[in-house]
C-alpha atoms as a PDB file:
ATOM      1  CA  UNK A   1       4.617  -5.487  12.136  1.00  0.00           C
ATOM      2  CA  UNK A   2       2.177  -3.062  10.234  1.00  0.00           C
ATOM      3  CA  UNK A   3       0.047  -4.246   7.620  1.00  0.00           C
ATOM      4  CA  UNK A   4      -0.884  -2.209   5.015  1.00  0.00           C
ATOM      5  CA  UNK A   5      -4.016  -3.599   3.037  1.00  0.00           C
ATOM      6  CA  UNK A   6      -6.444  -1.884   0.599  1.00  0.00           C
ATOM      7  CA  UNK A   7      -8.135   1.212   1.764  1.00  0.00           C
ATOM      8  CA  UNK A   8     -11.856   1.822   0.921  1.00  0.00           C
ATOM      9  CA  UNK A   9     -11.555   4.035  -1.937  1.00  0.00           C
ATOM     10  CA  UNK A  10     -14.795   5.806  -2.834  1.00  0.00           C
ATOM     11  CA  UNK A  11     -18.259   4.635  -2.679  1.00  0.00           C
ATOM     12  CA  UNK A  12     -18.709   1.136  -5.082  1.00  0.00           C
ATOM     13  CA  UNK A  13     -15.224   0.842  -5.514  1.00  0.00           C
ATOM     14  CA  UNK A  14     -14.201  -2.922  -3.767  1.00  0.00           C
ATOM     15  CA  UNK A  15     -10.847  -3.481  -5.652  1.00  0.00           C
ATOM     16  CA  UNK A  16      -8.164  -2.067  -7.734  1.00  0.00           C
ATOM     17  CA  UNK A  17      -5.176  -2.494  -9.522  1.00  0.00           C
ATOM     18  CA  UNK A  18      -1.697  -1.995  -8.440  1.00  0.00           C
ATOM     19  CA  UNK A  19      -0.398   0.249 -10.998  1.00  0.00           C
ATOM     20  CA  UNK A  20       3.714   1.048  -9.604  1.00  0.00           C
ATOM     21  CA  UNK A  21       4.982   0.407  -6.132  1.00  0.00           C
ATOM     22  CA  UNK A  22       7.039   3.658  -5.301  1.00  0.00           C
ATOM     23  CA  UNK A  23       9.316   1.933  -3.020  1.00  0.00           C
ATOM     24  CA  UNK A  24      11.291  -1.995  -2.704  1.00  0.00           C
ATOM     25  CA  UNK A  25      11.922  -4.009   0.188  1.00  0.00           C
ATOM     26  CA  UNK A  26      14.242  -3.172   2.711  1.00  0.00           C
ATOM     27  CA  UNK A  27      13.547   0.583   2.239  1.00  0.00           C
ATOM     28  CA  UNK A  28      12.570   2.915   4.858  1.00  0.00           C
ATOM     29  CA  UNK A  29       9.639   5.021   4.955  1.00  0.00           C
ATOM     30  CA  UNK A  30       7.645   7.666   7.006  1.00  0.00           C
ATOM     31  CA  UNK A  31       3.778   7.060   7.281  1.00  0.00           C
ATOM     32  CA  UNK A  32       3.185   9.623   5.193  1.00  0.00           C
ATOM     33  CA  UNK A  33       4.780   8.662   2.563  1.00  0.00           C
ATOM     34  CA  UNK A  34       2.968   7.233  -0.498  1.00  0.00           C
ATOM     35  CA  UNK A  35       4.240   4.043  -1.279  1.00  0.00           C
ATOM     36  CA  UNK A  36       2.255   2.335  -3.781  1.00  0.00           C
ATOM     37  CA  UNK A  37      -0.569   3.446  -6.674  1.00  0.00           C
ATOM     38  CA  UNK A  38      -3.462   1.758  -7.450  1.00  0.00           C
ATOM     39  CA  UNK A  39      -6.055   2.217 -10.381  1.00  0.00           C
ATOM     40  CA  UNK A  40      -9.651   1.242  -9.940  1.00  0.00           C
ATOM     41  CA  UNK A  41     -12.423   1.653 -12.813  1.00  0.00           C
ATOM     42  CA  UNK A  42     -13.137   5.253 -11.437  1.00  0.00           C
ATOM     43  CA  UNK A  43      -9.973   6.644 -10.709  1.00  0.00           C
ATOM     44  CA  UNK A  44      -6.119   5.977  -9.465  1.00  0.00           C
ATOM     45  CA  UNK A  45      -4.961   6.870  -5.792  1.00  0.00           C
ATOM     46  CA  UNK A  46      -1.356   6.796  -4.084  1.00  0.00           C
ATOM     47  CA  UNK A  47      -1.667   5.125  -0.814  1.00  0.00           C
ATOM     48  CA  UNK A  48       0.285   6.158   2.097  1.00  0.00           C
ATOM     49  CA  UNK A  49       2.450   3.894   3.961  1.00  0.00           C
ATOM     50  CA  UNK A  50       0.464   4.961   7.300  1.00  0.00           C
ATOM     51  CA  UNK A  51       3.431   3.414   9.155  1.00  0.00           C
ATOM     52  CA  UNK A  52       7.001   4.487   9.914  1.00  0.00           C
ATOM     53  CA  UNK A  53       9.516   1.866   9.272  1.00  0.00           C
ATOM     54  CA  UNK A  54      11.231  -0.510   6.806  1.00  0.00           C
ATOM     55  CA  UNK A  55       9.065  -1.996   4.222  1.00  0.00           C
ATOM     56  CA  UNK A  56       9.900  -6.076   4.956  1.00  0.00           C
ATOM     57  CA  UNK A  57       7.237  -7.468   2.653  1.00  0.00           C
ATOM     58  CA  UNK A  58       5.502  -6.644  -1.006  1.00  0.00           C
ATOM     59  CA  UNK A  59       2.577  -8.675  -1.182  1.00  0.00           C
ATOM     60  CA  UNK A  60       0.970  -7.339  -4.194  1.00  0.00           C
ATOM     61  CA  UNK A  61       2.829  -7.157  -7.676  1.00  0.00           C
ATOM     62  CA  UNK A  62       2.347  -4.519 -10.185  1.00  0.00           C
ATOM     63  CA  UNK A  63      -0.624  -5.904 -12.160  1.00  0.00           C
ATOM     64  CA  UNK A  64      -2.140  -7.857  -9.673  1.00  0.00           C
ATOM     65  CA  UNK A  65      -5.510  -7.002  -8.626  1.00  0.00           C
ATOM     66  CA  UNK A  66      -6.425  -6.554  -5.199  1.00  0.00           C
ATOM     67  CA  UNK A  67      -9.791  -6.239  -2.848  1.00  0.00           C
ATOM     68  CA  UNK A  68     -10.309  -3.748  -0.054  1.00  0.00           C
ATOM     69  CA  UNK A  69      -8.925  -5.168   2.878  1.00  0.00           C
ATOM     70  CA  UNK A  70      -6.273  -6.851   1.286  1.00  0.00           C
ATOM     71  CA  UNK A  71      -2.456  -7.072   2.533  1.00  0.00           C
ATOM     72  CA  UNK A  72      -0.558  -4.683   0.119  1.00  0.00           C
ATOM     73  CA  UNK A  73       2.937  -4.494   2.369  1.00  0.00           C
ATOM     74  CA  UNK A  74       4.418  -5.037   5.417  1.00  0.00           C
ATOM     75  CA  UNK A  75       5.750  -2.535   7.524  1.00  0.00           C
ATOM     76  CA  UNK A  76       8.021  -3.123  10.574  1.00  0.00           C
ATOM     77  CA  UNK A  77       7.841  -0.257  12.377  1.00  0.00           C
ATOM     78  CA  UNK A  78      10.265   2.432  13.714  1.00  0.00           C
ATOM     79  CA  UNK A  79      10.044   2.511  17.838  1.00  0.00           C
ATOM     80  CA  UNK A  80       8.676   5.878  17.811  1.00  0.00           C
ATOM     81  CA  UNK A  81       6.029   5.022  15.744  1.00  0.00           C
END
């Protein structure tokens, strides 16, 4: 199982927001993909899934703020992954 968390983001940036997830559970997904979007004070990113799979777990809701290094999603992965 892949674990997507929080990416550093930029320099002083140690959370964000989750602004819209771009995918539900059960879908499946290529690692490049981006799968969720986030809005810190400076500026809003899409993360990428960085996985191959089926997303099994949302662990962050829209609204919620997050830290870096937090769980966003869970991934289980496609074999060739």
């Amino acid at each position: 199982m892949y674990e997507l968390v929080l990416p550093q983001l930029g320099e002083g940036i140690d959370k964000a927001t989750v602004a819209v997830w771009h995918v539900q559970c059960g879908d499946t997904i290529t690692d490049q993909d981006d799968i969720v979007e986030v809005v810190s004070d400076k500026a809003t990113f899409n993360i990428p899934a960085g996985a191959s799979g089926q997303v099994r777990e949302i662990c962050a809701s829209q609204g919620d703020e997050v830290a870096v290094g937090q769980v966003l999603a869970r991934i289980a992965q496609a074999e060739n992954s």
